[in-house]
N, C-alpha and C. Protein backbone atom coordinates (compact mmCIF):
# COMPACT_ATOMS: atom_id res chain seq x y z
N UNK A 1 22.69 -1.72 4.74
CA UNK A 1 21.47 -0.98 4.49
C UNK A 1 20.40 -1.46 5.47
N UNK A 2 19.70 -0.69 6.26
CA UNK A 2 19.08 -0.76 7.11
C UNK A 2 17.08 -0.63 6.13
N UNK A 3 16.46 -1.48 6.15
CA UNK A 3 14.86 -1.78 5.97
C UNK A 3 14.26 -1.76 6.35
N UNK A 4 13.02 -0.84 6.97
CA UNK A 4 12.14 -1.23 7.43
C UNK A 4 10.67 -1.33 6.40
N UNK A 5 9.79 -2.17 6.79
CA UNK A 5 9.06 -2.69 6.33
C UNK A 5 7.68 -2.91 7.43
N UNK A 6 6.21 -1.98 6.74
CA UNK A 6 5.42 -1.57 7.11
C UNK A 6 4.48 -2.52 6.64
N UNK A 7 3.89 -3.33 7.00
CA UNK A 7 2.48 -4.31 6.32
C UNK A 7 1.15 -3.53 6.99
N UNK A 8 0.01 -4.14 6.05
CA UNK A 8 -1.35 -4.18 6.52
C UNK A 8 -1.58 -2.75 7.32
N UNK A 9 -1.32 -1.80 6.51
CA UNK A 9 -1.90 -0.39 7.02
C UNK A 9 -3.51 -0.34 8.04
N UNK A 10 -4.31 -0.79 7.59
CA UNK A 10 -5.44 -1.03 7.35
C UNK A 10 -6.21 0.01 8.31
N UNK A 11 -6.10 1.62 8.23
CA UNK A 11 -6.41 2.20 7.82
C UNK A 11 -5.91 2.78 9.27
N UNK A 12 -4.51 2.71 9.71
CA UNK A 12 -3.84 3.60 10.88
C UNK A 12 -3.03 4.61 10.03
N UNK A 13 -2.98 5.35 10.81
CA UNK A 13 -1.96 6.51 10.98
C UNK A 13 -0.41 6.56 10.19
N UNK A 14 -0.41 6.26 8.89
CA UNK A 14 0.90 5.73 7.84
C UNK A 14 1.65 6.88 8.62
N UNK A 15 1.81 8.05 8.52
CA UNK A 15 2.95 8.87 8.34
C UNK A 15 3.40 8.86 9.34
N UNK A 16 2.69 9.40 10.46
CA UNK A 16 2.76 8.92 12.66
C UNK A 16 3.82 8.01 12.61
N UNK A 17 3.28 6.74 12.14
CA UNK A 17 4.34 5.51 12.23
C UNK A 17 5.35 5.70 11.62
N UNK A 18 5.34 6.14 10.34
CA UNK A 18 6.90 6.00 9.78
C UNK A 18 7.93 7.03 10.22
N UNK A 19 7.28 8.18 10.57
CA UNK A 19 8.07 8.61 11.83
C UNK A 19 8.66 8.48 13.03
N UNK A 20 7.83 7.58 13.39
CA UNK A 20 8.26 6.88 14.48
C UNK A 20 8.92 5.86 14.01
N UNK A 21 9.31 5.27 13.33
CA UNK A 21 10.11 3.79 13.12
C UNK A 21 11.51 4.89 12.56
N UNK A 22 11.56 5.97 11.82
CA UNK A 22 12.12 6.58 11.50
C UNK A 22 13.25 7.41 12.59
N UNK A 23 12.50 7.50 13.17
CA UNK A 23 13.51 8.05 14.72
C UNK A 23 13.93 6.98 15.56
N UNK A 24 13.05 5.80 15.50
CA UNK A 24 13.56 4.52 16.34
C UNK A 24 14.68 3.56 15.62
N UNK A 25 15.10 3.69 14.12
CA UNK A 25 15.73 2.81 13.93
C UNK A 25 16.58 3.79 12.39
N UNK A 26 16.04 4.61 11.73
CA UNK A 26 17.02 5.60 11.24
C UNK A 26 17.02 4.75 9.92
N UNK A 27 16.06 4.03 9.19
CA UNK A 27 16.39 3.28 8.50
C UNK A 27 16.48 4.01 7.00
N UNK A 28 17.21 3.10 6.23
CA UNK A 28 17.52 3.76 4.48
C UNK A 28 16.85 3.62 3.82
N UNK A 29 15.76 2.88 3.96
CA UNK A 29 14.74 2.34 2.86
C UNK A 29 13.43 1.75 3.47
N UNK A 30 12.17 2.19 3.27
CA UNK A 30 11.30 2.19 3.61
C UNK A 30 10.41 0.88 2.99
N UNK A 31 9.66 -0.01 2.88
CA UNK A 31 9.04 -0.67 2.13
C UNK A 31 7.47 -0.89 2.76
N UNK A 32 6.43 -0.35 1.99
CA UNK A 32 5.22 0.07 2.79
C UNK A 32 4.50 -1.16 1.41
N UNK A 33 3.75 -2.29 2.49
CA UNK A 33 2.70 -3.45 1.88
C UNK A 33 1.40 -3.48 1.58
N UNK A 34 0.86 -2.20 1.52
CA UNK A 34 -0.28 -2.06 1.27
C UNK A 34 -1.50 -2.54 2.22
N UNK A 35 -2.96 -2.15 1.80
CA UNK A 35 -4.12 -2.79 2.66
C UNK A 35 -4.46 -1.57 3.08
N UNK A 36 -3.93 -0.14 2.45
CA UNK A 36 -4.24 1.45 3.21
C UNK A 36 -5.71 1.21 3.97
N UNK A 37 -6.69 0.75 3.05
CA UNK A 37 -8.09 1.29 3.60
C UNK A 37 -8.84 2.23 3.55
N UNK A 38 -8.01 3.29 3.71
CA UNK A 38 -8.83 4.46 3.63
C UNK A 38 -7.88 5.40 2.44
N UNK A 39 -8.81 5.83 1.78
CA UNK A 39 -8.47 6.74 0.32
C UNK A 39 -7.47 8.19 1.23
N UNK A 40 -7.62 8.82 2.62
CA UNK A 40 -6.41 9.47 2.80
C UNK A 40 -5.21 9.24 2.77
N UNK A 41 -5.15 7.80 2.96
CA UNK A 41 -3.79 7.06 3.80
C UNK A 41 -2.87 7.34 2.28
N UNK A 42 -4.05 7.12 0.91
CA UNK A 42 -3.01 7.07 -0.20
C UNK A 42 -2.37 8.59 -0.46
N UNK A 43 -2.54 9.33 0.28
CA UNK A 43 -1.92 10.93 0.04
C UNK A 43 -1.06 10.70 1.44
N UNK A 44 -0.90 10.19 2.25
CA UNK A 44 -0.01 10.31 3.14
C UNK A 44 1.37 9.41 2.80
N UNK A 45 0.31 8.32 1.70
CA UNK A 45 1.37 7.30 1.23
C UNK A 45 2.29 7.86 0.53
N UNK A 46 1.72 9.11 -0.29
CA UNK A 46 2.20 9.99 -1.56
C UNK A 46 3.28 11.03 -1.07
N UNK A 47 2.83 11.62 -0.42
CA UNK A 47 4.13 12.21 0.72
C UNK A 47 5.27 11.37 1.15
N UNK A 48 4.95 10.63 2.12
CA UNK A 48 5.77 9.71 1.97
C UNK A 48 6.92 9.32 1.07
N UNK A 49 6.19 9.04 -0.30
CA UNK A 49 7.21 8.10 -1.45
C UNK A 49 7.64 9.72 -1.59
N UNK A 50 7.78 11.02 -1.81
CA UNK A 50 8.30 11.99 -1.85
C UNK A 50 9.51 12.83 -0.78
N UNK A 51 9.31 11.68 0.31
CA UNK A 51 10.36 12.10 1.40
C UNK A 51 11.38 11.04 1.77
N UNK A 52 11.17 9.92 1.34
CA UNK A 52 11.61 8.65 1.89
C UNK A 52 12.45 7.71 0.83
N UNK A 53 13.31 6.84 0.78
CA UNK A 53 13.56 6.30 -0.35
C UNK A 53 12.91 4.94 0.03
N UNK A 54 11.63 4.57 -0.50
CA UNK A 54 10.08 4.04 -0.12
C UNK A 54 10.09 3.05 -1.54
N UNK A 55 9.59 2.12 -1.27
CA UNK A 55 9.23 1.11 -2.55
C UNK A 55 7.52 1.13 -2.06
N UNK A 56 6.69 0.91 -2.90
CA UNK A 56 5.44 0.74 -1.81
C UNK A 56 4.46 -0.31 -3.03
N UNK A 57 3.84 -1.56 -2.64
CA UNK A 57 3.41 -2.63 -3.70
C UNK A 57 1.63 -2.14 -2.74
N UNK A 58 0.84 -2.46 -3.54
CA UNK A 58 -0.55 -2.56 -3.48
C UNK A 58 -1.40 -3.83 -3.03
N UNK A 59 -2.10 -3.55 -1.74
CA UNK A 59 -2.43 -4.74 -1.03
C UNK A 59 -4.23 -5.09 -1.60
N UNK A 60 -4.45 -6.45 -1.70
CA UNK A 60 -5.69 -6.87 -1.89
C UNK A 60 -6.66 -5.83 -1.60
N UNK A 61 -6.53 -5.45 -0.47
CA UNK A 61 -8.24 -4.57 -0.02
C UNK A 61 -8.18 -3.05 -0.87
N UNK A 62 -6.35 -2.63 -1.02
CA UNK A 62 -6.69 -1.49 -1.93
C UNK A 62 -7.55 -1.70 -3.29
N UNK A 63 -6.61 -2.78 -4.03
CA UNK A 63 -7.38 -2.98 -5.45
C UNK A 63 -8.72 -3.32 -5.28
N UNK A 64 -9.47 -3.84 -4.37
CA UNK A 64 -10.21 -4.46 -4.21
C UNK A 64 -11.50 -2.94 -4.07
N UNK A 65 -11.06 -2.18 -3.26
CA UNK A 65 -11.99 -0.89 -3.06
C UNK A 65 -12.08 -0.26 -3.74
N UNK A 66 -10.78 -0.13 -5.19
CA UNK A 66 -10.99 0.73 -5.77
C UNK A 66 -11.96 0.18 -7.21
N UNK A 67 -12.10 -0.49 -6.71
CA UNK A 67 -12.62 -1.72 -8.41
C UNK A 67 -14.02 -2.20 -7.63
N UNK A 68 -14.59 -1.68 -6.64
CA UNK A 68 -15.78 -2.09 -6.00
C UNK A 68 -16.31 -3.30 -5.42
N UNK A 69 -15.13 -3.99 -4.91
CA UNK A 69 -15.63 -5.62 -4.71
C UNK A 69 -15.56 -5.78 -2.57
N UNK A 70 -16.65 -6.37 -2.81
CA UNK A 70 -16.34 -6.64 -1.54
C UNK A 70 -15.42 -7.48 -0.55
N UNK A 71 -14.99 -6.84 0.19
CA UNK A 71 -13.43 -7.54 1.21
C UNK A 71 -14.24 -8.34 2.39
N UNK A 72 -14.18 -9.46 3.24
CA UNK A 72 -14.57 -9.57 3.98
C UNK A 72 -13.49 -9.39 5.19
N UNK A 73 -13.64 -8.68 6.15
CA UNK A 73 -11.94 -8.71 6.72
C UNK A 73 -12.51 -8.52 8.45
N UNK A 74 -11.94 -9.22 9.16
CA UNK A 74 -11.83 -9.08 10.75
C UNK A 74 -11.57 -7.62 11.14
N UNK A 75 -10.73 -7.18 10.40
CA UNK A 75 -10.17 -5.85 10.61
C UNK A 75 -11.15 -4.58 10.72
N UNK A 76 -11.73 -4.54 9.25
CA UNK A 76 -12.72 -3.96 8.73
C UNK A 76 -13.49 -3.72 9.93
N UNK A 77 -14.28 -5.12 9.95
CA UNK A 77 -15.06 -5.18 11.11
C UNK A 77 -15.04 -4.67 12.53
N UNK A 78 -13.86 -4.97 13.01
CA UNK A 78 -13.32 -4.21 14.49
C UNK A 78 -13.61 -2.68 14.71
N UNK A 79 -13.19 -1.89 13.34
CA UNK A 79 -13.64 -0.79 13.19
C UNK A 79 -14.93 -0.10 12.67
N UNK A 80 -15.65 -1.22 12.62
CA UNK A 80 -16.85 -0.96 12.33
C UNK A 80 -17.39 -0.17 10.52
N UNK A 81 -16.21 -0.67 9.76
CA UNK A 81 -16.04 0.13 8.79
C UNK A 81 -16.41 -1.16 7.69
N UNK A 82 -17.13 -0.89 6.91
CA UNK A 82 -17.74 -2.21 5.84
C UNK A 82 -17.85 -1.46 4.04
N UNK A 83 -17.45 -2.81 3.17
CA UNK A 83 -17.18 -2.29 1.84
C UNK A 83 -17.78 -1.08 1.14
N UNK A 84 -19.05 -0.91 1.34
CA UNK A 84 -19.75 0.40 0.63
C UNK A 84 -19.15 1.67 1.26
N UNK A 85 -18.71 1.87 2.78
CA UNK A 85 -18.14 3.13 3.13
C UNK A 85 -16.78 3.09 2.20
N UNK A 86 -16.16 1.95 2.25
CA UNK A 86 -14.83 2.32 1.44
C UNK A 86 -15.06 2.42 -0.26
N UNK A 87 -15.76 2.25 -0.52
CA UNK A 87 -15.78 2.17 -1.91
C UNK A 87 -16.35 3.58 -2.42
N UNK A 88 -17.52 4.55 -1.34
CA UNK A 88 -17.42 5.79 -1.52
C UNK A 88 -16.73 6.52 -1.50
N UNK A 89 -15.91 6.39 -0.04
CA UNK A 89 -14.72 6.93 0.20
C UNK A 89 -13.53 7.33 -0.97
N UNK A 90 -13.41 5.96 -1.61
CA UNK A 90 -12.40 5.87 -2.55
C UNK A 90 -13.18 6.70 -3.94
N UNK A 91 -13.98 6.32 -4.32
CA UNK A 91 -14.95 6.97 -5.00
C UNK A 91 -14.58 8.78 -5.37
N UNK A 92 -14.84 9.19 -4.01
CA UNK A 92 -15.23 10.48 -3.89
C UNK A 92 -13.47 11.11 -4.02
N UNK A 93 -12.72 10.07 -3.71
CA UNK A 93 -11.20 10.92 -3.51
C UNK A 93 -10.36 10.29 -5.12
N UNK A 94 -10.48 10.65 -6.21
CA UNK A 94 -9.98 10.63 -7.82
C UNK A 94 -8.56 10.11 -7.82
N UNK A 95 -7.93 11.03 -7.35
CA UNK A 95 -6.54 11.60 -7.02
C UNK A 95 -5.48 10.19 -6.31
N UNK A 96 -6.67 9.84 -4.74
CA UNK A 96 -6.26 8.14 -4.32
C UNK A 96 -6.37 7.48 -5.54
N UNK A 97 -7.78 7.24 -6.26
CA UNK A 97 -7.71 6.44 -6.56
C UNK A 97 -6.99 6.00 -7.73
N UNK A 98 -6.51 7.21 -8.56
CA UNK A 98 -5.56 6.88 -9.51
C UNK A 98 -4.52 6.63 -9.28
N UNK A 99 -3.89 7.29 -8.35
CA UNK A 99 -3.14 6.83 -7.72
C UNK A 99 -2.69 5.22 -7.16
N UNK A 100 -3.53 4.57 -6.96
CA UNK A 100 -3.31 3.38 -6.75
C UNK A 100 -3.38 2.49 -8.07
N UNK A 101 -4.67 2.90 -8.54
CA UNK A 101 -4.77 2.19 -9.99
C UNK A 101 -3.76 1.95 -11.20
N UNK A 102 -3.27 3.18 -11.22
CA UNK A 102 -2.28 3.47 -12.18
C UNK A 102 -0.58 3.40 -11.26
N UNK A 103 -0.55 4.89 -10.62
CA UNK A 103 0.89 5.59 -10.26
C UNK A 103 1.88 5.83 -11.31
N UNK A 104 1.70 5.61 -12.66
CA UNK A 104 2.33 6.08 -13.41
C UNK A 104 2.70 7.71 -13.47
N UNK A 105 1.75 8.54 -13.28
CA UNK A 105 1.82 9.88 -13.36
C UNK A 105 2.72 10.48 -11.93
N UNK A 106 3.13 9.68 -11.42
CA UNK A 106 4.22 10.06 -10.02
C UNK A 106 6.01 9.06 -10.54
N UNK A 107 5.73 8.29 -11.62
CA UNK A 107 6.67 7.90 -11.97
C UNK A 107 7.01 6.61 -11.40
N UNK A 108 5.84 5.71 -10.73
CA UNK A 108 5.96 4.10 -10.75
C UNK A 108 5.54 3.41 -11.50
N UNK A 109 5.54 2.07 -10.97
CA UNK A 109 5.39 1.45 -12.40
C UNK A 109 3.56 0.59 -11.83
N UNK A 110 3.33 -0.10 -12.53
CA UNK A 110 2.43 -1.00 -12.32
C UNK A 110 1.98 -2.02 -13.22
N UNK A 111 1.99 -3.48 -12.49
CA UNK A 111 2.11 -4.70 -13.13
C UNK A 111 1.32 -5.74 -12.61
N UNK A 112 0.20 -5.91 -12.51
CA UNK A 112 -0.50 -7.12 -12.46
C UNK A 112 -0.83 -6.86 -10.68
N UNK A 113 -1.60 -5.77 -10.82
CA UNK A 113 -1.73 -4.99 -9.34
C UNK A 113 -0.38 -4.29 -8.57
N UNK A 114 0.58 -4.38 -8.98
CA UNK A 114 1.59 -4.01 -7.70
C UNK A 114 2.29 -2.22 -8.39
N UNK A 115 2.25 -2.10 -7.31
CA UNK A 115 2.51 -0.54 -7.47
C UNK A 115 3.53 -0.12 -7.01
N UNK A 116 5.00 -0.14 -7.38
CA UNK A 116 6.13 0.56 -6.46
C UNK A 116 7.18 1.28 -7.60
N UNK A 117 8.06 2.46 -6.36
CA UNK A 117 9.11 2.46 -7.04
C UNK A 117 10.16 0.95 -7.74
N UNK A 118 10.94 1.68 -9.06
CA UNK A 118 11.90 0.64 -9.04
C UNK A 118 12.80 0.63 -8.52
N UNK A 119 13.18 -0.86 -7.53
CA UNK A 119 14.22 -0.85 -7.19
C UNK A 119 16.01 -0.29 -7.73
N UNK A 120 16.58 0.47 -6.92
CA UNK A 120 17.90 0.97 -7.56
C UNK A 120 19.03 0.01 -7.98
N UNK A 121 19.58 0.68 -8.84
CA UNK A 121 20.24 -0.15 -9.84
C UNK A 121 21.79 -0.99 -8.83
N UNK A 122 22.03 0.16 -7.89
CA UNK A 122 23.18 0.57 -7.63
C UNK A 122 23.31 -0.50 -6.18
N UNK A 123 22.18 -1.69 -6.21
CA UNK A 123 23.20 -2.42 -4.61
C UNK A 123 22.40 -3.48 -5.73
N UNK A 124 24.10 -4.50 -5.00
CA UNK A 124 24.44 -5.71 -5.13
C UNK A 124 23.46 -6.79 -5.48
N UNK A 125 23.46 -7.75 -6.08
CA UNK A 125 22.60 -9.33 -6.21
C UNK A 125 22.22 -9.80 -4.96
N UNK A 126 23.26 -9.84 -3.99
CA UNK A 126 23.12 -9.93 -2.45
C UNK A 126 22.19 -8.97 -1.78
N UNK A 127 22.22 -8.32 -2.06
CA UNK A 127 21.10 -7.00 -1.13
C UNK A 127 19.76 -7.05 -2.23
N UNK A 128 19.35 -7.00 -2.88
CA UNK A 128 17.97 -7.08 -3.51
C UNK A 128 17.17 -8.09 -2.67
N UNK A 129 16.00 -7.75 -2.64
CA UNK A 129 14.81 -8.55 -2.41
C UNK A 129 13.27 -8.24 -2.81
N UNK A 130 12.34 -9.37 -3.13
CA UNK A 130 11.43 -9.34 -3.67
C UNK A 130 10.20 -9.32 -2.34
N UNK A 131 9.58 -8.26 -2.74
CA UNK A 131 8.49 -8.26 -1.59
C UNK A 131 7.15 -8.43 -2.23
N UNK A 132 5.82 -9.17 -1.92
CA UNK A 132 5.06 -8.93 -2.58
C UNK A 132 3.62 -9.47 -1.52
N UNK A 133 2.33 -8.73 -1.80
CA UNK A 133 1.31 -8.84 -0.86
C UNK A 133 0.69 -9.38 -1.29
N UNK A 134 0.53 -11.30 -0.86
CA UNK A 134 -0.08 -11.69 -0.81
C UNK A 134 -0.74 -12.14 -2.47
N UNK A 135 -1.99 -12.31 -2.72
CA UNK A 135 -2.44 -12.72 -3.90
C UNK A 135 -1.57 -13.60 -4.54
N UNK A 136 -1.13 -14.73 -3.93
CA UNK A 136 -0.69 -15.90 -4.16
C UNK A 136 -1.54 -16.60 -5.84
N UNK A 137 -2.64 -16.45 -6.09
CA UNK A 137 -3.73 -17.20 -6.98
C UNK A 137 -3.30 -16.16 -8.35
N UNK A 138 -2.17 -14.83 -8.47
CA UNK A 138 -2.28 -14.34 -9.33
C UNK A 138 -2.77 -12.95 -9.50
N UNK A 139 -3.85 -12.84 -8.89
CA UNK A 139 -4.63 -11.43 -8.66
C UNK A 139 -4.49 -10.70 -7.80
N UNK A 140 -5.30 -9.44 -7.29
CA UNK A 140 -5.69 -9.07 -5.90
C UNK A 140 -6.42 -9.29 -5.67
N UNK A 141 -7.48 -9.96 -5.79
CA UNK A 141 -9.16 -10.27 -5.35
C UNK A 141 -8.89 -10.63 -3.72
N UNK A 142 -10.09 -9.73 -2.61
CA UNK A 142 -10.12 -10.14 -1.77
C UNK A 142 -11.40 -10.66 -1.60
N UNK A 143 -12.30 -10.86 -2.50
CA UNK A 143 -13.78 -10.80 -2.46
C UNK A 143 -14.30 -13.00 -1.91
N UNK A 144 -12.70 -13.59 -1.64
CA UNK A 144 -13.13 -15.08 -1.73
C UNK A 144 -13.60 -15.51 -0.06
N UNK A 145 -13.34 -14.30 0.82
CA UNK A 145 -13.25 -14.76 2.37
C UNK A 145 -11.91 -14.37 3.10
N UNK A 146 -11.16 -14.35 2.61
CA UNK A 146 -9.71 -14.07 2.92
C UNK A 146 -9.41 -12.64 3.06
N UNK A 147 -8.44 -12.46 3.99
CA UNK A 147 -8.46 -10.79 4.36
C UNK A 147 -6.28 -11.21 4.50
C-alpha cells in the first residue's frame, strides 16, 4: 500500500497538490495533517475525503481559529495574514467550521480535537499506523508561541 501524507497546509492550494502527488506517485491512501488556515481549504478538504481513500486529523491552528484564539506562527506572518482575518474568515464560512469542529455529519469521528476517517478494518497489525498533529501537552492550543 502506497501513502502519501500531506502536513501543514497552511493555507496552499490542498486539491492542486493532491493531484499532483496523485499523478506523481498513484498512491492508495491519502493522509492530510491539518493547519488548513483558511476556511476554503476545509471544502476542498471535503471533496477530497469524497474522492480519495483520505484519513484527515485536525491541526492546532485549525482548532485554534475556529474557537478564536490567537496562533502566533512564522507562516501566518510571511503571508501577511494574522488571527482576526482568520477567525472572520472561519466565522463567516458555518459549513468549514462545523466541519472541523464536529465532522460527524460527513460520517467521521472526533476525539479530543482530531478529526478523521476510521481507519479500515481490512489491513494487517503490520500496515496500521498512528498519525497525529502535534499537541503533544494533550490539546490543540496554539495560543503558547508555538506554531
Amino acid at each position: 500500500m502506497k501513502i502519501a501524507i500531506v502536513g501543514d497546509v497552511h493555507g496552499a492550494p490542498l486539491a492542486r497538490k493532491v493531484d499532483e502527488i496523485k499523478d506523481e506517485t498513484n498512491f492508495d491512501k491519502l493522509v492530510v495533517l491539518g493547519d488548513l488556515d483558511r476556511a476554503h481549504l476545509a471544502h476542498e478538504l471535503m471533496d477530497i475525503l469524497d474522492t480519495e481513500d483520505t484519513i484527515a486529523v485536525v491541526g492546532n491552528h485549525d482548532y485554534s481559529h475556529i474557537n478564536g484564539e490567537t496562533i502566533y506562527s512564522g507562516t501566518m506572518r510571511k503571508q501577511s495574514i494574522n488571527s482576526p482575518q482568520m477567525w472572520k474568515e472561519w466565522a463567516n464560512d458555518p459549513e468549514a467550521t462545523n466541519f472541523i469542529r464536529t465532522g460527524f455529519e460527513r460520517g467521521y469521528f472526533g476525539n479530543s480535537g482530531i478529526l478523521g476517517k476510521r481507519v479500515s478494518t481490512d489491513l494487517t497489525p503490520e500496515q496500521k499506523i498512528i498519525v497525529i498533529h502535534g499537541a503533544y501537552a494533550g490539546d490543540q492550543h496554539s495560543s503558547s508561541g508555538n506554531s
